[in-house]
N, C-alpha and C. Protein backbone atom coordinates (compact mmCIF):
# COMPACT_ATOMS: atom_id res chain seq x y z
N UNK A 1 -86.44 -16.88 -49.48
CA UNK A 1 -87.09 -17.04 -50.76
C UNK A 1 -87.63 -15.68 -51.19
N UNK A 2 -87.66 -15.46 -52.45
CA UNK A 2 -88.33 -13.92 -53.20
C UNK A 2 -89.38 -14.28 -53.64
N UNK A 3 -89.83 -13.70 -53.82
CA UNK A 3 -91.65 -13.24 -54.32
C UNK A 3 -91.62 -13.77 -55.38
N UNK A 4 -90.81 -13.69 -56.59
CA UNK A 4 -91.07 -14.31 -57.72
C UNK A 4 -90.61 -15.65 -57.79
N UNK A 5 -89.82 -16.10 -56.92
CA UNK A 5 -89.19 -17.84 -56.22
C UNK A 5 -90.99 -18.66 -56.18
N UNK A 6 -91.57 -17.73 -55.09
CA UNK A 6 -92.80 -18.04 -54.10
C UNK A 6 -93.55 -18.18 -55.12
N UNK A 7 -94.40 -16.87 -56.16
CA UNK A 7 -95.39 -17.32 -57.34
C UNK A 7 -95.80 -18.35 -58.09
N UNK A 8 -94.75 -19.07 -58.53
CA UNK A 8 -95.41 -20.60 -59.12
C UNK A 8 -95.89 -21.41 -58.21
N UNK A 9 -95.57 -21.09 -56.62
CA UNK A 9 -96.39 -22.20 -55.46
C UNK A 9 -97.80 -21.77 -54.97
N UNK A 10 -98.26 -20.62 -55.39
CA UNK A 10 -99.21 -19.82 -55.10
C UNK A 10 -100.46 -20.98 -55.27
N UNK A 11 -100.87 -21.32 -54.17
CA UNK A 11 -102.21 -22.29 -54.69
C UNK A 11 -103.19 -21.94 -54.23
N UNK A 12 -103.61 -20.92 -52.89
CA UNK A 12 -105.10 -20.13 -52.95
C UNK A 12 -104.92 -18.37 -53.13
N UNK A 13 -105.91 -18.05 -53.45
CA UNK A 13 -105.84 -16.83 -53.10
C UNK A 13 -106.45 -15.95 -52.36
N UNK A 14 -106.64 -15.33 -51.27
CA UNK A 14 -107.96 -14.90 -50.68
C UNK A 14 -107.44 -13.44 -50.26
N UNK A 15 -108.81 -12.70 -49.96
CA UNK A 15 -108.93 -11.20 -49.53
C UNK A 15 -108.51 -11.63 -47.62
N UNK A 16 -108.73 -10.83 -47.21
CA UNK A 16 -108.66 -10.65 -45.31
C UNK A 16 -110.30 -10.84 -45.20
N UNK A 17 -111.13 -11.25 -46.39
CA UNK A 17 -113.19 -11.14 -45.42
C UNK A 17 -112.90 -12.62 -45.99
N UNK A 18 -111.77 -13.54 -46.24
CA UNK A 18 -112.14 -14.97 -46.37
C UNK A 18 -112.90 -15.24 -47.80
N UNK A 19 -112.62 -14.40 -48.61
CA UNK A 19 -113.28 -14.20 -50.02
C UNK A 19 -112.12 -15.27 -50.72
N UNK A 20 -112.26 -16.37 -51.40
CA UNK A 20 -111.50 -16.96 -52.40
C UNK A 20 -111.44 -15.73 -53.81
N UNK A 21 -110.37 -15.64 -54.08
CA UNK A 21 -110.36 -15.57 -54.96
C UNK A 21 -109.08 -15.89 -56.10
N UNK A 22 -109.30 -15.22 -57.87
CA UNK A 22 -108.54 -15.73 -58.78
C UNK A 22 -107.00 -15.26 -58.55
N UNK A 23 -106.28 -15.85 -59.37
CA UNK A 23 -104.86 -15.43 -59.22
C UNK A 23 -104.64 -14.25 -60.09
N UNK A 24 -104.99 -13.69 -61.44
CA UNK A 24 -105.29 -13.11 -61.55
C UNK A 24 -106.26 -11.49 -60.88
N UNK A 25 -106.83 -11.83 -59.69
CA UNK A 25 -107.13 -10.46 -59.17
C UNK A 25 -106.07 -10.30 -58.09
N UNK A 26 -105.11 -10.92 -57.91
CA UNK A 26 -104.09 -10.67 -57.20
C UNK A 26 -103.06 -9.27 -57.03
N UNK A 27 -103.27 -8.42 -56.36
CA UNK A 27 -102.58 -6.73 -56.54
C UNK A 27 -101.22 -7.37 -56.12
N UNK A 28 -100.49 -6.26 -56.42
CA UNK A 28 -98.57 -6.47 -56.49
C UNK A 28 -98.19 -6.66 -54.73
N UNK A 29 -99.55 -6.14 -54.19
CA UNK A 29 -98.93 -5.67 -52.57
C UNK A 29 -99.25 -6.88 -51.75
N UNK A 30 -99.64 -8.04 -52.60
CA UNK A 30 -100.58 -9.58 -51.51
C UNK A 30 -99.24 -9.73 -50.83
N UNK A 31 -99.36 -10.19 -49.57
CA UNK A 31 -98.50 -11.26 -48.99
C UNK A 31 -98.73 -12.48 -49.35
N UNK A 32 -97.64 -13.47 -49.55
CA UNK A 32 -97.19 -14.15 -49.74
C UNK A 32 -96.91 -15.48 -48.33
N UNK A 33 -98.33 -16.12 -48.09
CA UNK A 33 -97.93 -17.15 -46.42
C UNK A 33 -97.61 -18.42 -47.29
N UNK A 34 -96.37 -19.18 -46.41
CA UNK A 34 -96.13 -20.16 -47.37
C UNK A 34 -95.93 -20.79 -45.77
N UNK A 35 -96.00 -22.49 -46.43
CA UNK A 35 -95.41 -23.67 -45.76
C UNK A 35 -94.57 -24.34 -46.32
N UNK A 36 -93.60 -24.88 -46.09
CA UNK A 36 -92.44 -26.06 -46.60
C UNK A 36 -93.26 -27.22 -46.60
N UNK A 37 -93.73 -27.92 -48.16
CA UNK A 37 -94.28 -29.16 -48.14
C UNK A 37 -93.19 -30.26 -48.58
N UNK A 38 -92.19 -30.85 -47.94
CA UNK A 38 -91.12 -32.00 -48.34
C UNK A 38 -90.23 -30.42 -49.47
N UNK A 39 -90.51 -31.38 -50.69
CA UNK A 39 -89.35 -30.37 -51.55
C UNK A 39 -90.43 -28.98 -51.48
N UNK A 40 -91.24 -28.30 -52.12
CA UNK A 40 -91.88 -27.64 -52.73
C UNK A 40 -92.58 -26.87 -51.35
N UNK A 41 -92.71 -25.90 -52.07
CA UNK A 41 -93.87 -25.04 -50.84
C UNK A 41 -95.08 -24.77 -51.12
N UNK A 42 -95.85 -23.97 -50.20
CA UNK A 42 -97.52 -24.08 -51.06
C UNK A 42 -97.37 -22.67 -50.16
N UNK A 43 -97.70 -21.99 -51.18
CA UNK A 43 -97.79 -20.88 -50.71
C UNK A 43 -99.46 -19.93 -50.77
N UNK A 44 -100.37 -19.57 -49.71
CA UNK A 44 -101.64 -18.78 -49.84
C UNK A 44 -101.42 -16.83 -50.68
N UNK A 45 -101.84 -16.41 -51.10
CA UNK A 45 -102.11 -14.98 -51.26
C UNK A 45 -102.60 -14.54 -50.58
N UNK A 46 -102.53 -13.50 -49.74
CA UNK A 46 -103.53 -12.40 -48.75
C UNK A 46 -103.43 -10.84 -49.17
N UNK A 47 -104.42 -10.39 -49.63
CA UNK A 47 -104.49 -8.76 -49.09
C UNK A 47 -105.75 -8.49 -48.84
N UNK A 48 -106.04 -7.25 -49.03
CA UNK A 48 -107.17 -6.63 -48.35
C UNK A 48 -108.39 -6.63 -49.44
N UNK A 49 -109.41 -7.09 -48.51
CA UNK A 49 -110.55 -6.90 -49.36
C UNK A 49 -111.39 -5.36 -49.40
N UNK A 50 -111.03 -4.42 -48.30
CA UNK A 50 -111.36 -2.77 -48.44
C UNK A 50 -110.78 -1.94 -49.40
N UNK A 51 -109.40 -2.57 -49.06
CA UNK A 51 -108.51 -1.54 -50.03
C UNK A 51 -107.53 -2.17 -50.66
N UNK A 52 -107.42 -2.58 -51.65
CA UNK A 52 -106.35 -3.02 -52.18
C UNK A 52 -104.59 -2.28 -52.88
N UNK A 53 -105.16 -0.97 -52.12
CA UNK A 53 -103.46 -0.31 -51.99
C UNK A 53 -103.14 -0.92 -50.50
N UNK A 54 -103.48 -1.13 -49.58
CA UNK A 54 -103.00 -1.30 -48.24
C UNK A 54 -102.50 -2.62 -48.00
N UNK A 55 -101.86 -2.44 -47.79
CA UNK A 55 -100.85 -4.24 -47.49
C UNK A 55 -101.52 -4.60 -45.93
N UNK A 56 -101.82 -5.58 -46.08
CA UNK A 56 -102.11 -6.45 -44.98
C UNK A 56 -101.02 -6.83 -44.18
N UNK A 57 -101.09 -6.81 -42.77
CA UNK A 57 -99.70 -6.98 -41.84
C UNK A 57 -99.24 -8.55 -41.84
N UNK A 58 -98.23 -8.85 -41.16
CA UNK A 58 -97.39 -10.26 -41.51
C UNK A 58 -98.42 -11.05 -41.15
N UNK A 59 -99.33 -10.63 -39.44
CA UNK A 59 -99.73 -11.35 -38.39
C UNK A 59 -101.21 -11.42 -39.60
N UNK A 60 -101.99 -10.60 -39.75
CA UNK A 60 -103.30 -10.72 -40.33
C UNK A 60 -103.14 -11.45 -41.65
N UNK A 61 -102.00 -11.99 -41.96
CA UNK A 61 -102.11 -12.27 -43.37
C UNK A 61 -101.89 -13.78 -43.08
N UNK A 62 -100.65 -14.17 -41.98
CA UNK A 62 -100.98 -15.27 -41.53
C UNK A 62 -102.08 -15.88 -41.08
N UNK A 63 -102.92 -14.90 -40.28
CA UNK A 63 -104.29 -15.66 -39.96
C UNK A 63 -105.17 -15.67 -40.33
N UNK A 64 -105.25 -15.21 -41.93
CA UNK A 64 -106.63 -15.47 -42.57
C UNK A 64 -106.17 -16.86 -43.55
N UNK A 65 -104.35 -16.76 -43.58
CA UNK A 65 -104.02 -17.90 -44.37
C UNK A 65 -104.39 -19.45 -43.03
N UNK A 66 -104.06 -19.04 -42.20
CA UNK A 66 -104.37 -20.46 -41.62
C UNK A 66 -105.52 -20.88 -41.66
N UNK A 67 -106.72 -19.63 -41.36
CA UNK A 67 -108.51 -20.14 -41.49
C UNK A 67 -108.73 -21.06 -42.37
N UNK A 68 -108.26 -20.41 -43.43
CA UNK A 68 -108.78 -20.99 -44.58
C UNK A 68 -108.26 -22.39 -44.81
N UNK A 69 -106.72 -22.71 -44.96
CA UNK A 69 -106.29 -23.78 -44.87
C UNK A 69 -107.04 -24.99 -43.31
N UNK A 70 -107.14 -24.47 -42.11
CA UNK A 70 -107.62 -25.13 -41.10
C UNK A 70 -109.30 -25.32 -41.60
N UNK A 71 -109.96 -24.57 -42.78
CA UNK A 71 -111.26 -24.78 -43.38
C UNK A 71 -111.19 -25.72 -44.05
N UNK A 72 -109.88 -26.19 -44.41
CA UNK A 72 -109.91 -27.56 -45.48
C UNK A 72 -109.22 -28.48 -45.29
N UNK A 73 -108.94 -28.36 -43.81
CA UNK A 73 -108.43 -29.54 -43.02
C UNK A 73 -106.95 -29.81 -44.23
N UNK A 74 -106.47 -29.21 -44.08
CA UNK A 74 -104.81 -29.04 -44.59
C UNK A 74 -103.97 -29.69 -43.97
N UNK A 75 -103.66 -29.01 -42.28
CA UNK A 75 -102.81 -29.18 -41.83
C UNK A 75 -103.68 -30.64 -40.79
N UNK A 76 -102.07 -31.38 -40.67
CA UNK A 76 -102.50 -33.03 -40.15
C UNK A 76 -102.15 -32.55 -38.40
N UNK A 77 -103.26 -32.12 -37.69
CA UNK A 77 -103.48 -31.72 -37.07
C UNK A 77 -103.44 -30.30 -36.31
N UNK A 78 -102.82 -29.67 -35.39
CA UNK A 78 -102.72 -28.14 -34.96
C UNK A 78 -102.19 -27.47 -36.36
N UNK A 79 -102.29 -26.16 -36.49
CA UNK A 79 -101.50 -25.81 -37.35
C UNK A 79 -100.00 -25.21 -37.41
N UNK A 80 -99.32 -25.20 -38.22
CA UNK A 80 -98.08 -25.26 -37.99
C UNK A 80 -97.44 -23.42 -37.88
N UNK A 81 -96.46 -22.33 -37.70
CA UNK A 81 -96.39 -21.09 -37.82
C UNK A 81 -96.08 -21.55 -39.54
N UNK A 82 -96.21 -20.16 -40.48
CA UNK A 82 -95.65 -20.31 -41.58
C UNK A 82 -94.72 -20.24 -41.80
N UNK A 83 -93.32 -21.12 -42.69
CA UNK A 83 -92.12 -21.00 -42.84
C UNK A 83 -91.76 -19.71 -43.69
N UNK A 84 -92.96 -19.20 -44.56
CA UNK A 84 -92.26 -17.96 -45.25
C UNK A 84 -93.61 -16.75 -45.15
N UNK A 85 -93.13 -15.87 -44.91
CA UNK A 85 -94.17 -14.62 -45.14
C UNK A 85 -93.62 -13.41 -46.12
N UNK A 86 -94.13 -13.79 -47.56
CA UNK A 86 -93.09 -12.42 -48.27
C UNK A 86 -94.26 -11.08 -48.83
C-alpha cells in the first residue's frame, strides 16, 4: 500500500511523547502504522514531537502506535504486529 492509498484511513494522530494530535499538524515525514480491519485499514500517524524534520524509526513508531491504541482497548486482546508501516 502507498502513503496516499493509507491517508483516507488515517484515524489518530500522535507525536512519539503520546501527544494526540490534529491531522492537519501532520509533517510529510509521519509514519504511517496501519492494521487490516476486514476490508479497510485504520491506520495511526507517528512522528516526532522534538523535531519534526526527523522521521521516527519503523520500531518507535510502531510502539507509540500500539500504546495508544492498547490505551483504548482497540485491540480484542494482545496486540497484534502492524500489517503496514509506510
Amino acid at each position: 500500500m502507498k502513503r496516499e492509498q493509507a491517508t483516507p484511513y488515517i484515524s489518530l494522530c500522535i507525536d512519539d511523547a503520546l501527544g494526540e494530535r490534529s491531522i492537519d499538524d501532520m509533517p510529510a515525514n509521519a509514519r504511517l502504522v496501519g492494521w487490516q480491519c476486514g476490508f479497510e485499514p485504520m491506520f495511526v500517524a507517528v512522528w516526532s514531537y522534538q523535531d519534526r524534520s526527523v522521521r521516527v524509526s519503523d520500531l518507535s513508531a510502531e510502539c507509540v502506535a500500539v500504546k495508544i491504541l492498547e490505551a483504548r482497548r482497540w485491540f480484542s486482546g494482545e496486540p497484534t504486529p502492524a500489517d503496514y508501516i509506510i
